[in-house]
Protein backbone atom coordinates (compact mmCIF):
# COMPACT_ATOMS: atom_id res chain seq x y z
CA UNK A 1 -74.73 -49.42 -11.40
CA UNK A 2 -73.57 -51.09 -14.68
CA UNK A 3 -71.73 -49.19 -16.91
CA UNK A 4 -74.64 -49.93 -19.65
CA UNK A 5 -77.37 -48.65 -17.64
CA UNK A 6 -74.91 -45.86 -16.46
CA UNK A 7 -74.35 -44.88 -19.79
CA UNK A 8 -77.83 -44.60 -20.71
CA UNK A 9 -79.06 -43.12 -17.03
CA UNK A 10 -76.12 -40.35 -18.21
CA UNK A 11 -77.50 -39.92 -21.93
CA UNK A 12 -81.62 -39.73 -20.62
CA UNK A 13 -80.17 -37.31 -18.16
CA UNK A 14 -78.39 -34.94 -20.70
CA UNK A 15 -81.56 -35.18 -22.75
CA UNK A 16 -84.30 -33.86 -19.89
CA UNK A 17 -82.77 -30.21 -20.04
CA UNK A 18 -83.60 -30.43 -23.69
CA UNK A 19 -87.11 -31.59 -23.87
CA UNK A 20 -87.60 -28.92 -20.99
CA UNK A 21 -86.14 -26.21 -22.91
CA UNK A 22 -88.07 -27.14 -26.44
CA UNK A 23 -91.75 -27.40 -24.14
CA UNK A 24 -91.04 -24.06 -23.20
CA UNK A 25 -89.78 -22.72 -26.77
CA UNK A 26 -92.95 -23.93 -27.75
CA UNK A 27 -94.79 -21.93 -24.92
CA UNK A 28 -93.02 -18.82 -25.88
CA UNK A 29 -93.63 -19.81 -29.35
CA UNK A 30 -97.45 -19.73 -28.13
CA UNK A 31 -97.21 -16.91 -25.98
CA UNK A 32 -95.34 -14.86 -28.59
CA UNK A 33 -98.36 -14.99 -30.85
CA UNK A 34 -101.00 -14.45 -28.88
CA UNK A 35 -98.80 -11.24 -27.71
CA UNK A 36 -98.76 -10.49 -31.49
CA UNK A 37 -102.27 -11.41 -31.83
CA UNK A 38 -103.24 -9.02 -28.86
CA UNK A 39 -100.71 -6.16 -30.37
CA UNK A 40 -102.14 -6.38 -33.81
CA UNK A 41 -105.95 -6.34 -32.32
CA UNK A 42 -105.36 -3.79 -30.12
CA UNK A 43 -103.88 -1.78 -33.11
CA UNK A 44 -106.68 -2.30 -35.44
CA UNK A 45 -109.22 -1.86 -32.47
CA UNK A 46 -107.82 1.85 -32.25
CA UNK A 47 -108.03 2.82 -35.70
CA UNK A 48 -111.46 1.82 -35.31
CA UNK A 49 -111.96 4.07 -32.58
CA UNK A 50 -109.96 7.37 -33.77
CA UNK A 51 -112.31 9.91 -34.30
CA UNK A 52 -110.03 13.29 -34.44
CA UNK A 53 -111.92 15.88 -33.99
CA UNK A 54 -111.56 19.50 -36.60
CA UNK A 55 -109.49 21.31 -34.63
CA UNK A 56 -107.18 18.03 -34.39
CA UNK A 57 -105.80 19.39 -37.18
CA UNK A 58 -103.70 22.54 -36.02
CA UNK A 59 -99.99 21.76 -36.13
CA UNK A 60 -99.75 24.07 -32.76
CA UNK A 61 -102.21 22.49 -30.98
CA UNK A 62 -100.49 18.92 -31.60
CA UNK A 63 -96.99 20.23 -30.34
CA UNK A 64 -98.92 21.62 -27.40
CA UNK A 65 -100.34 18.19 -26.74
CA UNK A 66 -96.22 16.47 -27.23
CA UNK A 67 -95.14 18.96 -24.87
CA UNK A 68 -97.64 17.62 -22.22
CA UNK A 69 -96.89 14.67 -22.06
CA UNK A 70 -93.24 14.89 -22.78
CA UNK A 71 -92.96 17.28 -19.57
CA UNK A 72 -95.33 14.44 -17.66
CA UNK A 73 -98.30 17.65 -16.84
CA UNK A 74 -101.85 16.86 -16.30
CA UNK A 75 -104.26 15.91 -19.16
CA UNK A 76 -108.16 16.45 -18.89
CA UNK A 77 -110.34 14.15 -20.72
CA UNK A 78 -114.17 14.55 -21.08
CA UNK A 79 -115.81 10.89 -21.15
CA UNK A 80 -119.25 11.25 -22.79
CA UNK A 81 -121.84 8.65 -22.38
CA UNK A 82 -124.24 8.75 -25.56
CA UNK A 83 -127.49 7.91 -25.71
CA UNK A 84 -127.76 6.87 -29.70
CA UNK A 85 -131.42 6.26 -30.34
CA UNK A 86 -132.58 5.19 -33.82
CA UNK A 87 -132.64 7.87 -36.49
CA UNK A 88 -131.48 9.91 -33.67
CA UNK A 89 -127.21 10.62 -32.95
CA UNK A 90 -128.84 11.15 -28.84
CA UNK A 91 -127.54 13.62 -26.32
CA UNK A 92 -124.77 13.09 -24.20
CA UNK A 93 -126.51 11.53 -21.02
CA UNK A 94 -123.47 11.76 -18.69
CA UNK A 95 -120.69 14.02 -19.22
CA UNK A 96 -117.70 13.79 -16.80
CA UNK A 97 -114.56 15.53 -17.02
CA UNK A 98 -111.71 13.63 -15.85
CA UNK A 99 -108.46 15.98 -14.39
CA UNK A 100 -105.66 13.62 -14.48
CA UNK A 101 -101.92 14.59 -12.45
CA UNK A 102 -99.30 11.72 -12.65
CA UNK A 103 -97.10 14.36 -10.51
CA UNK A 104 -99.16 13.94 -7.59
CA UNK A 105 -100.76 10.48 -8.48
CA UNK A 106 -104.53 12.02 -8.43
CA UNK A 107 -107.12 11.76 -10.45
CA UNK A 108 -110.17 14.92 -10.24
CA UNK A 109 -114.07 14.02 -11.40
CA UNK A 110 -116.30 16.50 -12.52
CA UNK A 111 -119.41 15.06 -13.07
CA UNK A 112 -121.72 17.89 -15.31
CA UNK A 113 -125.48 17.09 -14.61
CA UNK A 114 -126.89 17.25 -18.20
CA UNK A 115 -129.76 19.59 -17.48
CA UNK A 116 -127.00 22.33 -16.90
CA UNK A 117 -128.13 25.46 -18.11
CA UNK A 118 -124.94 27.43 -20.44
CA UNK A 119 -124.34 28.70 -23.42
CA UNK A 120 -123.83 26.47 -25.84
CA UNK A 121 -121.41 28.37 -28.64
CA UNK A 122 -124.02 29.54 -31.76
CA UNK A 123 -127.08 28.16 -30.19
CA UNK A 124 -127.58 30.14 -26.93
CA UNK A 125 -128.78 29.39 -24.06
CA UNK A 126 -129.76 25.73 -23.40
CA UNK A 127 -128.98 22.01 -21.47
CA UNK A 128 -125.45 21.45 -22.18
CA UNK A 129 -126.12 17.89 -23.47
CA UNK A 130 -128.14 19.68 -26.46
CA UNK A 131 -124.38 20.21 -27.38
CA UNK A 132 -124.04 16.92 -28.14
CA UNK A 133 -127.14 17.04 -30.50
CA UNK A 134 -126.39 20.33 -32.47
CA UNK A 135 -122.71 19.86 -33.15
CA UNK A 136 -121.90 15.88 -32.11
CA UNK A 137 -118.78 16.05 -29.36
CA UNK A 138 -116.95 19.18 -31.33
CA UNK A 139 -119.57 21.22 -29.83
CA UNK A 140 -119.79 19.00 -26.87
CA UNK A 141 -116.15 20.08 -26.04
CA UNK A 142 -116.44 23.11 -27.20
CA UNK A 143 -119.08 23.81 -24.80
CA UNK A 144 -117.11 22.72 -21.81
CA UNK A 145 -114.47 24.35 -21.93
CA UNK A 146 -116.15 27.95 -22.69
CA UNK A 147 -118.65 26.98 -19.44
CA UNK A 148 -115.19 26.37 -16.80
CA UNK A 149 -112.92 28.13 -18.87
CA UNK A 150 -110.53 24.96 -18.72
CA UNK A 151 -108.98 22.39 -21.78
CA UNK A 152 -110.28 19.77 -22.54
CA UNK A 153 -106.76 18.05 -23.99
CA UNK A 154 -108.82 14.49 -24.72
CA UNK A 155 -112.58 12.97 -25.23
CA UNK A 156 -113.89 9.62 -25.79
CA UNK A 157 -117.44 8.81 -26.30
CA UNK A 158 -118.87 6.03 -25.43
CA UNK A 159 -122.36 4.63 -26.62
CA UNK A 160 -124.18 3.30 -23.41
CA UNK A 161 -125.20 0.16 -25.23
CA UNK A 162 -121.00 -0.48 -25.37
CA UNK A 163 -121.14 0.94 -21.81
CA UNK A 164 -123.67 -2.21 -20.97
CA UNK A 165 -121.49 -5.06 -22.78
CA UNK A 166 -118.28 -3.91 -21.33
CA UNK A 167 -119.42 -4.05 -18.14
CA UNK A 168 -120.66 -7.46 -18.65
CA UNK A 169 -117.20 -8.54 -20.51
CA UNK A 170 -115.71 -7.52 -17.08
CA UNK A 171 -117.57 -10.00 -15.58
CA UNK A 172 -119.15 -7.20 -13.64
CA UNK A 173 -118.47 -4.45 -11.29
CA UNK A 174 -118.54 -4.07 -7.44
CA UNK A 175 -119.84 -1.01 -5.76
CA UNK A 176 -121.04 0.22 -2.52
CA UNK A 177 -124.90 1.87 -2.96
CA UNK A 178 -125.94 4.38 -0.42
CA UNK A 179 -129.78 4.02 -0.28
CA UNK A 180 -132.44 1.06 -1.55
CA UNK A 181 -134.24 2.05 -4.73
CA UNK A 182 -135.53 0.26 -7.67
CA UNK A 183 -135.21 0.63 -11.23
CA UNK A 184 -135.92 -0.87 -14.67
CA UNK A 185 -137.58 -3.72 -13.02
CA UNK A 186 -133.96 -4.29 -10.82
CA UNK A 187 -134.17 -3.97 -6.79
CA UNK A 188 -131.07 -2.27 -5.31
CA UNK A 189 -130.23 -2.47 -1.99
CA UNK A 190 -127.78 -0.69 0.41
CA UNK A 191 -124.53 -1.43 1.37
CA UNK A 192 -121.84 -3.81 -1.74
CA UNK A 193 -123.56 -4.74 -4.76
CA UNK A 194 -121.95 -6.39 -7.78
CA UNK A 195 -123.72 -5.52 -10.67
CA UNK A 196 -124.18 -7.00 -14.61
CA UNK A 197 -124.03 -4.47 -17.33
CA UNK A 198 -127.68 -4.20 -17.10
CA UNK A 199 -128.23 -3.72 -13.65
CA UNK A 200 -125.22 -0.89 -13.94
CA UNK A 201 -126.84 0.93 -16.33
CA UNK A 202 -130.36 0.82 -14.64
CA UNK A 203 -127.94 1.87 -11.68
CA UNK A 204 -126.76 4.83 -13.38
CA UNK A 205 -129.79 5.75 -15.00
CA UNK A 206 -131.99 6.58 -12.05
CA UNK A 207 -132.70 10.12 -10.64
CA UNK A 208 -136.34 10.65 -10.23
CA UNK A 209 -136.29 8.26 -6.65
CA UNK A 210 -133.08 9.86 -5.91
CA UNK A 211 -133.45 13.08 -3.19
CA UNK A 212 -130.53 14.92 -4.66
CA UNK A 213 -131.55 14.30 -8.21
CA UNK A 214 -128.98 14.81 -10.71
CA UNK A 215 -125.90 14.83 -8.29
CA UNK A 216 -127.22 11.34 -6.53
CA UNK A 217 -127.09 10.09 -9.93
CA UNK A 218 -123.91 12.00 -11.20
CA UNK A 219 -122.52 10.59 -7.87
CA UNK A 220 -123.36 6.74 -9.22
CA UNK A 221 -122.10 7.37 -12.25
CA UNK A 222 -118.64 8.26 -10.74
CA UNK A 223 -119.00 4.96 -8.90
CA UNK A 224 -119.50 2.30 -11.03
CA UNK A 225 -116.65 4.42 -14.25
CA UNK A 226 -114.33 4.30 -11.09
CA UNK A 227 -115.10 0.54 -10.09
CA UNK A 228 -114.88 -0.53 -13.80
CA UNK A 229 -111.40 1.42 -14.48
CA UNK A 230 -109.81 -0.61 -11.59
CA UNK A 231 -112.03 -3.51 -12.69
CA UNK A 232 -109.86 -3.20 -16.11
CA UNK A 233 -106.66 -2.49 -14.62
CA UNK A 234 -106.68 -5.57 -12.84
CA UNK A 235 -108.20 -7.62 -15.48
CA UNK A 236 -106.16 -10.76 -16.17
CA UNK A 237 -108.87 -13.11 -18.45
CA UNK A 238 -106.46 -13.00 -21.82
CA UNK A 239 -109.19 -15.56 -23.16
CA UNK A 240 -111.39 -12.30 -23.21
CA UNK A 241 -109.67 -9.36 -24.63
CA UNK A 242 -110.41 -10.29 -28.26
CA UNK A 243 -114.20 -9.97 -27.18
CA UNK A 244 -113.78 -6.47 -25.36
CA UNK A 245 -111.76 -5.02 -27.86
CA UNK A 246 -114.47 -5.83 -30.38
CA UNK A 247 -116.92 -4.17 -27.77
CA UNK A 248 -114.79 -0.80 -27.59
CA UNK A 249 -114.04 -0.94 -31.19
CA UNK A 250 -117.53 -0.97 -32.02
CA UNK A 251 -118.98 1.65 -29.02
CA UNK A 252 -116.19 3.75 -28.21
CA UNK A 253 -114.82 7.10 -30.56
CA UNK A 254 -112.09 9.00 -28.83
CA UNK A 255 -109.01 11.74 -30.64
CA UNK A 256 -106.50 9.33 -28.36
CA UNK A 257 -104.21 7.65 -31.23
CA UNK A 258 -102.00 4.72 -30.58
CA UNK A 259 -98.85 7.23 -29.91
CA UNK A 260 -101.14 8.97 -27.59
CA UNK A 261 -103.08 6.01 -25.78
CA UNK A 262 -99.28 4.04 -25.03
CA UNK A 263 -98.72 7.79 -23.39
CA UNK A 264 -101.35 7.96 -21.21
CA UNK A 265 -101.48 3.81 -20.07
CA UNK A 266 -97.71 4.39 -19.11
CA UNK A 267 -97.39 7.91 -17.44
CA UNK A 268 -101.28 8.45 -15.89
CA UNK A 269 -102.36 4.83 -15.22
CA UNK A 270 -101.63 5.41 -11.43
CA UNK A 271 -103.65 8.78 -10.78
CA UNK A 272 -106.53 6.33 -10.73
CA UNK A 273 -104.74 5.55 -7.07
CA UNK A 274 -106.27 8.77 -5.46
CA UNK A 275 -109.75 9.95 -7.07
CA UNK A 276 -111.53 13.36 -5.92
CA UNK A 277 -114.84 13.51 -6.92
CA UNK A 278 -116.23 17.80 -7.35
CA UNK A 279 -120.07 18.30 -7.97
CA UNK A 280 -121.57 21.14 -9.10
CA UNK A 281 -123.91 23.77 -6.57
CA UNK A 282 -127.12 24.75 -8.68
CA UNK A 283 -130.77 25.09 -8.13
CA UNK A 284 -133.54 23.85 -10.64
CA UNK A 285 -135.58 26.45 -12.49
CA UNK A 286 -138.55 26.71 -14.99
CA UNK A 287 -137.40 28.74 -17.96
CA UNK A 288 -140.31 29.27 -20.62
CA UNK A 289 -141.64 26.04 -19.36
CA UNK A 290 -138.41 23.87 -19.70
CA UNK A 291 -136.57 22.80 -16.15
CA UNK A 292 -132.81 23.90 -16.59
CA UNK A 293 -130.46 23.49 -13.53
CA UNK A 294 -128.75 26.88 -13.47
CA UNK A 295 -125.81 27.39 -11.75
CA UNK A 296 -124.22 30.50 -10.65
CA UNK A 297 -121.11 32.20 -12.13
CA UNK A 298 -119.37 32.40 -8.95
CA UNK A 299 -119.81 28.17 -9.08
CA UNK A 300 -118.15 27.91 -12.63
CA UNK A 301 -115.44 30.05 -10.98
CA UNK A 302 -114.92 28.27 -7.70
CA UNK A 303 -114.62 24.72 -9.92
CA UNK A 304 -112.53 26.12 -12.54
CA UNK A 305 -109.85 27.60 -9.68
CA UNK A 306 -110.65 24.21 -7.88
CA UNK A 307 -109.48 21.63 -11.28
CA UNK A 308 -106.86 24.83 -11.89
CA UNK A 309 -105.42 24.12 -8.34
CA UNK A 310 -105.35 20.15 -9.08
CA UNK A 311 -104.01 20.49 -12.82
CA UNK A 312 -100.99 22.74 -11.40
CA UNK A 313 -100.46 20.48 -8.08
CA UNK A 314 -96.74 18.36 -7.66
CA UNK A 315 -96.01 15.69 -5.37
């Protein structure tokens, strides 16, 4: 080789590490502001959503909530699935209260069939999704945890036409249904089923074909929040966060703050790893010509010792 074309093999060489290193700048560059983007997005899309509730505001109750997850001890969250109607907030159609234990990696379901006869505090005795409808999700919660006797540390609400669109932004979820049935003009069959946001909502929605009622559809319910939780975690389609955000900013209330919601995503994000699902033992009854499901006190009891038992549980 020439010493000319030497020279200028050398000099082309020495550049190539540089035009390397300024394509990827530029991809951090690009990367570093869509990051930014994301951050500033998911920042705004949670101020949307914080809804603090009144008793939110006792100093006591917030160093309570520090010391939980400072000492890394289970947090309960009641998810409430609203069923807004116009001129009409709606009742909470599925109420689930979520146990969660990062100790021992587990995750507990209580799914409340709405019909659930309790007493709902300065209204009597009633369906505890009227809760929902006399006192919006302060009474909701309130109701909850004077029927178990348990904290509720967390809610988020979630309106079931955001329930629908999420689903969708997902690209869908994957679930395996026990028994063929049809509903809202959709045919499901037995064994895995991917479903739209439609078709999971139809899914969820069903009880009158189902033999066990309320806990067959309690027991869907469980299903398809579980499949689209790990459908989330997994989710890797950046090109559509900007679009779900804007579907849980506009849908979804909850107390969680940012503080609170960087908390849970880092410390309880694996309890969805082992999920126990608890139903509730009740019998249907007429009660001046309204069907309530009434349970008995030694139920509330044995689930209350049983979420107890899961709460206070280490690996």
């Amino acid at each position: 080789m020439s010493s000319r074309i030497e020279k200028r093999y050398n000099k082309k060489r020495r550049k190539w590490p540089f035009w390397v290193g300024g394509i990827l700048v530029a991809f951090i560059l690009i990367g570093g502001g869509f990051l930014l983007y994301v951050w500033d997005k998911v920042g705004d899309t949670v101020e949307t959503m914080h809804n603090p509730l009144a008793r939110d505001n006792d100093p006591n109750r917030e160093k309570e909530l520090q010391s939980i997850f400072k000492d890394n001890n289970s947090v309960n969250v009641l998810l409430l699935g609203v069923d807004e109607r116009e001129g009409d907030k709606g009742r909470s159609d599925t109420m689930v209260l979520m146990s969660l234990n990062p100790k021992t990696e587990s995750m507990a379901m209580l799914s409340i069939p709405r019909d659930t006869y309790v007493n709902i505090p300065g209204r009597g005795m009633d369906k505890i999704n009227h809760a929902y409808a006399f006192g919006d999700v302060d009474l909701s919660v309130q109701t909850v945890e004077e029927a178990f006797d348990l904290p509720v540390h967390y809610y988020a609400s979630v309106n079931m036409d955001g329930f629908k669109l999420g689903i969708d932004a997902l690209g869908g979820v994957t679930i395996t249904n026990d028994q063929n049935f049809s509903q809202g003009g959709t045919s499901f069959t037995e064994g895995q089923i991917t479903l739209n946001g439609e078709q999971a909502l139809d899914y969820i929605r069903m009880r009158k074909n189902d033999p066990r009622g309320d806990l067959g559809r309690n027991e869907r319910q469980r299903k398809v929040i579980t499949a689209a939780a790990k459908e989330a975690a997994s989710f890797s389609s950046i090109t559509k966060i900007g679009n779900i955000l804007d579907i849980l900013g506009g849908n979804v209330k909850t107390d969680l703050d940012m503080n609170k919601l960087q908390s849970l995503f880092s410390g309880y994000r694996n309890t969805q790893k082992n999920v126990e699902t608890i139903e509730i033992a009740g019998s249907g009854q007429t009660i001046g010509g309204i069907w309530y499901y009434v349970v008995p006190e030694s139920e509330f009891n044995r689930i209350n010792t049983e979420i107890n038992s899961h709460m206070d549980a280490k690996q």
